[in-house]
Protein backbone atom coordinates (compact mmCIF):
# COMPACT_ATOMS: atom_id res chain seq x y z
CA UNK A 1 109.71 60.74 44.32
CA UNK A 2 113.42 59.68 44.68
CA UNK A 3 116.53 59.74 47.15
CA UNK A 4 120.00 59.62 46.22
CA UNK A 5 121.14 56.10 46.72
CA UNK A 6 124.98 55.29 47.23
CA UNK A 7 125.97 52.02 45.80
CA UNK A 8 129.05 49.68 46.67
CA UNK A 9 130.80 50.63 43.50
CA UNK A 10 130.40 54.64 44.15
CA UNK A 11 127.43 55.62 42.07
CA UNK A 12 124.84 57.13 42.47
CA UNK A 13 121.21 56.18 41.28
CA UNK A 14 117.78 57.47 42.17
CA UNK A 15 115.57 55.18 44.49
CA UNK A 16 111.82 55.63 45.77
CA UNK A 17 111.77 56.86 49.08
CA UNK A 18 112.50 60.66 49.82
CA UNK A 19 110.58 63.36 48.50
CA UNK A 20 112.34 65.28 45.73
CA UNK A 21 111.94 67.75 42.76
CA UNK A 22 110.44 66.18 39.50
CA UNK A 23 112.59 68.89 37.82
CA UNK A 24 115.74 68.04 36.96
CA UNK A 25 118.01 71.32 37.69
CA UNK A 26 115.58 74.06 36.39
CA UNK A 27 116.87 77.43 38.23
CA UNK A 28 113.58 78.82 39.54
CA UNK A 29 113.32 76.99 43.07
CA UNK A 30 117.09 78.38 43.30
CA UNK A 31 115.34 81.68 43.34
CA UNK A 32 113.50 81.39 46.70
CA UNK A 33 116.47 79.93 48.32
CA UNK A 34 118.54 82.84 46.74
CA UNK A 35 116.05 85.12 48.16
CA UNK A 36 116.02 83.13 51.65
CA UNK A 37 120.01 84.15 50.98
CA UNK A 38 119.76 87.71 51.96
CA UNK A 39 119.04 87.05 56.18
CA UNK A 40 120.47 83.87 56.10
CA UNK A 41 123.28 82.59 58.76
CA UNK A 42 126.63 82.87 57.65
CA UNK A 43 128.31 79.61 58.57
CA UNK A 44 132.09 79.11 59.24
CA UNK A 45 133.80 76.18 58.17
CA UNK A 46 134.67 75.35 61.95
CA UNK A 47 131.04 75.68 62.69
CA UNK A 48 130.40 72.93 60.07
CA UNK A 49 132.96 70.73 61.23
CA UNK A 50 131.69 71.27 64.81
CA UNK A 51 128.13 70.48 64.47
CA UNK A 52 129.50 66.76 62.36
CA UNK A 53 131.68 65.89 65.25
CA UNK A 54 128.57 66.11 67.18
CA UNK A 55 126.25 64.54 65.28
CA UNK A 56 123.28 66.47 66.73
CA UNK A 57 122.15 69.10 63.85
CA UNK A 58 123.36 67.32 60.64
CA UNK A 59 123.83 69.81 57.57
CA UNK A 60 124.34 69.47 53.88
CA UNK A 61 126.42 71.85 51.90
CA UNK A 62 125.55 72.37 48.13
CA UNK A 63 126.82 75.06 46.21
CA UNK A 64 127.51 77.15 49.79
CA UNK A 65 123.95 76.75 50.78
CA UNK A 66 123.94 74.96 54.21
CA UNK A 67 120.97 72.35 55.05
CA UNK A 68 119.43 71.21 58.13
CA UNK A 69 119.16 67.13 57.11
CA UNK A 70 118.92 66.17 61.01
CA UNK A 71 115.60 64.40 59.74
CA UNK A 72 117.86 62.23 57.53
CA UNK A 73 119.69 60.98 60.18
CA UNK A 74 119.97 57.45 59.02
CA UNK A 75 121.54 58.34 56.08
CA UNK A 76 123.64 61.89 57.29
CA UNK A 77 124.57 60.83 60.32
CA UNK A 78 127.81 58.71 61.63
CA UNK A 79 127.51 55.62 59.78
CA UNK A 80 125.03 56.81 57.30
CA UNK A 81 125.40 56.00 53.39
CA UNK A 82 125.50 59.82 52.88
CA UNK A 83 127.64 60.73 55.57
CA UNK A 84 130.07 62.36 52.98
CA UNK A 85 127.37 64.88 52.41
CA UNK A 86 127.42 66.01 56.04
CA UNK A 87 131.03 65.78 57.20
CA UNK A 88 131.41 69.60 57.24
CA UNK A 89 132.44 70.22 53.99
CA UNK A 90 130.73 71.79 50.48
CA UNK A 91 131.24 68.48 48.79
CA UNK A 92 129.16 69.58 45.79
CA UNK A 93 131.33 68.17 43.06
CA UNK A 94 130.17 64.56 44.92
CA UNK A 95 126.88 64.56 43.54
CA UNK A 96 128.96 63.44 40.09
CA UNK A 97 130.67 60.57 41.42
CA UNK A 98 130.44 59.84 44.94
CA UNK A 99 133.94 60.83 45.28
CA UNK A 100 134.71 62.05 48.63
CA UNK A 101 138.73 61.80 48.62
CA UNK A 102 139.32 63.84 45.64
CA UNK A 103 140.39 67.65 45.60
CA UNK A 104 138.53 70.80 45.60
CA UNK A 105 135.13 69.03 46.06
CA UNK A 106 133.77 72.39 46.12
CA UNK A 107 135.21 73.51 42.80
CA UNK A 108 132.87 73.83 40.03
CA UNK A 109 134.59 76.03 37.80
CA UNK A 110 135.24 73.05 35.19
CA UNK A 111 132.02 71.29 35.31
CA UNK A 112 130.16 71.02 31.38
CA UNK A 113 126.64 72.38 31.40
CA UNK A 114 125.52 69.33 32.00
CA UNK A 115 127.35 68.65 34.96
CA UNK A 116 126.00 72.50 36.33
CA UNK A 117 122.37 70.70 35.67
CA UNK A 118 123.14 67.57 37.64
CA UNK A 119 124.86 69.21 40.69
CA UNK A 120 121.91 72.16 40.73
CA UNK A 121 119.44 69.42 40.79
CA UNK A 122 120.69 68.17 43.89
CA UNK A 123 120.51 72.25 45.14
CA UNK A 124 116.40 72.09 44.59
CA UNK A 125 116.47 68.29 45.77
CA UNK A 126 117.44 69.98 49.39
CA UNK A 127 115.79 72.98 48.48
CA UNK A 128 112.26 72.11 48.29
CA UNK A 129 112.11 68.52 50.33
CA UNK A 130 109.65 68.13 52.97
CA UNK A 131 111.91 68.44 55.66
CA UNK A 132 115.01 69.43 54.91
CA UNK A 133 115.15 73.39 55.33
CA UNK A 134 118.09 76.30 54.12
CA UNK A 135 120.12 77.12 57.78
CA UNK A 136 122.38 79.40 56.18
CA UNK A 137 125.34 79.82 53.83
CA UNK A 138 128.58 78.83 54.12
CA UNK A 139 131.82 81.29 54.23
CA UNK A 140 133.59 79.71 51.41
CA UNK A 141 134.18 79.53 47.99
CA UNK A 142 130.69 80.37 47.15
CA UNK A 143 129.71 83.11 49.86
CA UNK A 144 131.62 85.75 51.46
CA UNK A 145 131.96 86.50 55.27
CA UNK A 146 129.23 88.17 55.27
CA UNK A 147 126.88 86.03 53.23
CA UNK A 148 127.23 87.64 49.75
CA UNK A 149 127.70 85.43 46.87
CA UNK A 150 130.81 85.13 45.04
CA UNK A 151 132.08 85.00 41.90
CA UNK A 152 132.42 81.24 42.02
CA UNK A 153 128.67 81.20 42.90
CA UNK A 154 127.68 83.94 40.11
CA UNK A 155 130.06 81.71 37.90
CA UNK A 156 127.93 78.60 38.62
CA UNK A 157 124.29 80.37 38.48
CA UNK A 158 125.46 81.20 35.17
CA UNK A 159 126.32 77.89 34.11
CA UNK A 160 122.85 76.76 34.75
CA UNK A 161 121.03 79.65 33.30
CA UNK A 162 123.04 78.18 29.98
CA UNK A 163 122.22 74.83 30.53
CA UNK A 164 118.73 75.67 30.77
CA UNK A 165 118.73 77.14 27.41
CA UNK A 166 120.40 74.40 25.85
CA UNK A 167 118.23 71.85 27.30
CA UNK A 168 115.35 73.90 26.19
CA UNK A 169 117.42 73.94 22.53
CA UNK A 170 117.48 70.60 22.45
CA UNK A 171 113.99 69.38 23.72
CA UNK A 172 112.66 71.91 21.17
CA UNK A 173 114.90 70.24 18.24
CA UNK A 174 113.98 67.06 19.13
CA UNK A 175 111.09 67.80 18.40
CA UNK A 176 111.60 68.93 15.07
CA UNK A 177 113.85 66.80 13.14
CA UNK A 178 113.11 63.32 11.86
CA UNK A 179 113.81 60.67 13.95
CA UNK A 180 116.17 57.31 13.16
CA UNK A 181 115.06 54.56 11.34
CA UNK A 182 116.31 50.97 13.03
CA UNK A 183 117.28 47.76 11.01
CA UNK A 184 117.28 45.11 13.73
CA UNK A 185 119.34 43.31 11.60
CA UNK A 186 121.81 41.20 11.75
CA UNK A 187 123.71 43.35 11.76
CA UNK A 188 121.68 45.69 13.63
CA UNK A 189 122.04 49.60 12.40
CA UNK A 190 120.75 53.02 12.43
CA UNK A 191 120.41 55.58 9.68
CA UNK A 192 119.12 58.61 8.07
CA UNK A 193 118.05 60.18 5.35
CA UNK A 194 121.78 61.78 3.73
CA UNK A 195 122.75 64.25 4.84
CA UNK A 196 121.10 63.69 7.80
CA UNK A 197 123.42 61.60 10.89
CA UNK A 198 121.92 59.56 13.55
CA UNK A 199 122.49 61.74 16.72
CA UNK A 200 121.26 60.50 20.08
CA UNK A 201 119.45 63.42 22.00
CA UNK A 202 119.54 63.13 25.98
CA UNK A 203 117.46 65.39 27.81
CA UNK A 204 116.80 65.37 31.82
CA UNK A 205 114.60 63.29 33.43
CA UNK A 206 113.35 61.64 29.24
CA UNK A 207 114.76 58.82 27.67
CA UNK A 208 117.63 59.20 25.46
CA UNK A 209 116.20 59.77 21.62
CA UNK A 210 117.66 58.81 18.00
CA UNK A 211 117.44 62.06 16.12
CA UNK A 212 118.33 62.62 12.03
CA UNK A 213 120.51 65.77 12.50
CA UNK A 214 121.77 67.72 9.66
CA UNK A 215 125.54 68.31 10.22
CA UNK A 216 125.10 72.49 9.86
CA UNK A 217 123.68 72.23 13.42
CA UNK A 218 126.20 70.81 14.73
CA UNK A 219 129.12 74.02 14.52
CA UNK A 220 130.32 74.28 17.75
CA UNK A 221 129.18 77.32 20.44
CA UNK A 222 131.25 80.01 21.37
CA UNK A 223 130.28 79.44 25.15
CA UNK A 224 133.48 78.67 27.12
CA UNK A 225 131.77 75.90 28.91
CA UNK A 226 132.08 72.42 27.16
CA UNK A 227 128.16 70.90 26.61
CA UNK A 228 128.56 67.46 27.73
CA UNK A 229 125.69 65.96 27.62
CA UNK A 230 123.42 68.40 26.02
CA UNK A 231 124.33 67.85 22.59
CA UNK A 232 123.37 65.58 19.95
CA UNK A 233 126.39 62.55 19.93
CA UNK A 234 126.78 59.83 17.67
CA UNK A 235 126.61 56.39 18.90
CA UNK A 236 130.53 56.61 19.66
CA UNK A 237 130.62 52.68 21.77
CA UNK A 238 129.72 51.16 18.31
CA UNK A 239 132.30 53.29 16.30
CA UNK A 240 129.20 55.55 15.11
CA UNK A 241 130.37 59.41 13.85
CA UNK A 242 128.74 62.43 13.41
CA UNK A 243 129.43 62.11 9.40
CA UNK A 244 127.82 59.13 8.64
CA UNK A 245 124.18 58.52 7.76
CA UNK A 246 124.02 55.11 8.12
CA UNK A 247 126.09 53.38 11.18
CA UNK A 248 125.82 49.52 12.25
CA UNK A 249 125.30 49.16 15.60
CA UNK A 250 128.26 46.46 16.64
CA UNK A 251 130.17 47.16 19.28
CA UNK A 252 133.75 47.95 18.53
CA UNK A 253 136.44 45.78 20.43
CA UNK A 254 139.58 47.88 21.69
CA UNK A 255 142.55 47.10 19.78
CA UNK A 256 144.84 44.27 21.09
CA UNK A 257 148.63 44.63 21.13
CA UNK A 258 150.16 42.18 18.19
CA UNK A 259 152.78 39.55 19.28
CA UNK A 260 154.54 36.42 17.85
CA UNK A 261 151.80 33.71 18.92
CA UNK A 262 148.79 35.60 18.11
C-alpha cells in the first residue's frame, strides 16, 4: 500500500496511505484497461482543460488513458500536492521527476526501459486503485480521434514488454551468479572471484544486490532503447568499473581546479 508523495525538493517517494499495485510496472493489468480501451470516451484536450478549471470531476492522464481521481480531491484538486497530475494535460513523463514546466511531458519516445517500467507503474497504480476508475482516452499523442492507439502508444507498450523481459533477465541472473564478498575494512571494498566484477543488480520493488558478473555478459543489446537501470553497474560513486574484480569502496572527490595558493 503506497501513494505518490511530492516532496519540497520535487521528488517523488512512496508513502502509506492509498491503495496501489504491489507490482511494479508488469503489463498485464494494462491489458484490462487496454480492453476497457475499445468503448471508451474519447477525450479532447479542451475537455480536459475544462473539467480542471472547474474543479468538479478531477482526471489523471497517463500514457493517454484518462482517470476519474475526483475521490482524490485533496491531493488533485486546486491546491492539491498532485495538482500537476490533473491540470488537463498527459503529464506522464512527471512521474520521473515531478517536473511540470518542462517540454513534451507527454513524450516518451526517449525514456530507457527502465524509465517505461516506472512511468507504466504509475498506469496500473490508477488502473487498479480502489477508486480511481478509466473515463476514457485522451485525443493526443497516444490515441487518435477516435480512440485508437497510436504509434507513440504501440511505441511505449513495446518498451515495457522489453523491460519486462529484462527485468525477468536479470532477477533470473541474480539468481545465478555468485554474489560479492565485503571487506568492511578500512578501507572498505568489494570483490570477486577474477574474472568475475562486482556488479550491483537493481530490480523493482527488491533491494539493490552485489552480483560477481563475468564480463562476457555484459556485450551490449542490439535493442534501440538504452537499459538504464536494468543492467548490472559497477559501483561508479566510488570510482568502481566494470573491469575490475576487486574495487575499494571510497568515495571519489571531484577534481578541484589547481591555482597558485593551493
Amino acid at each position: 500500500m503506497r501513494r505518490l508523495c511530492v516532496l519540497s525538493a520535487g521528488i517523488m517517494c512512496a508513502c502509506a496511505d492509498q491503495a496501489a499495485v504491489d507490482a511494479y510496472g508488469r503489463a498485464e493489468p494494462n491489458d484490462a484497461a487496454a480492453a476497457a480501451d475499445a468503448n471508451a470516451r474519447v477525450f479532447t484536450s479542451e475537455e480536459l482543460i475544462e473539467a480542471a478549471a472547474s474543479n468538479e470531476t478531477l482526471y489523471a492522464v497517463v500514457v493517454g488513458r484518462v482517470f476519474n481521481v475526483t475521490s482524490g480531491a485533496q491531493f488533485y484538486g486546486s491546491g492539491g500536492g498532485y495538482r500537476g497530475f490533473a491540470d488537463g494535460r498527459d503529464a506522464s513523463r512527471a512521474f520521473l521527476d515531478t517536473d511540470f514546466d518542462a517540454e513534451g511531458l507527454d513524450d516518451l519516445g526517449n525514456l530507457t526501459l527502465s524509465q517505461c517500467l516506472e512511468v507504466n507503474h504509475w498506469v496500473n497504480f490508477y488502473a487498479t486503485h480502489e477508486t480511481y476508475s478509466l473515463a476514457g482516452v485522451h485525443a493526443g499523442r497516444f490515441y487518435d480521434d477516435g480512440g485508437a492507439p497510436t504509434d507513440a502508444q504501440r511505441d511505449f507498450e513495446a518498451c515495457v514488454h522489453e523491460a519486462d523481459g529484462r527485468s525477468a533477465e536479470l532477477q533470473q541472473l541474480a539468481k545465478e551468479v555468485p554474489k560479492c564478498a565485503w571487506q568492511m575494512g578500512p578501507p572498505r571494498s568489494v570483490s570477486c572471484v577474477p574474472p568475475r566484477v562486482p556488479l550491483r543488480i537493481e530490480l523493482p520493488d527488491e533491494a539493490a544486490q552485489c552480483c560477481c558478473i563475468h564480463p562476457d555478459s555484459l556485450a551490449p543489446r542490439l535493442s534501440g532503447r538504452e537499459a538504464g537501470n536494468l543492467r548490472p553497474r559497477p559501483y561508479s560513486s566510488f570510482g568502481c568499473t566494470e573491469t575490475e574484480s576487486v574495487c575499494e569502496m571510497v568515495r571519489k572527490k571531484p577534481n578541484r581546479p589547481s591555482s597558485a595558493s593551493d
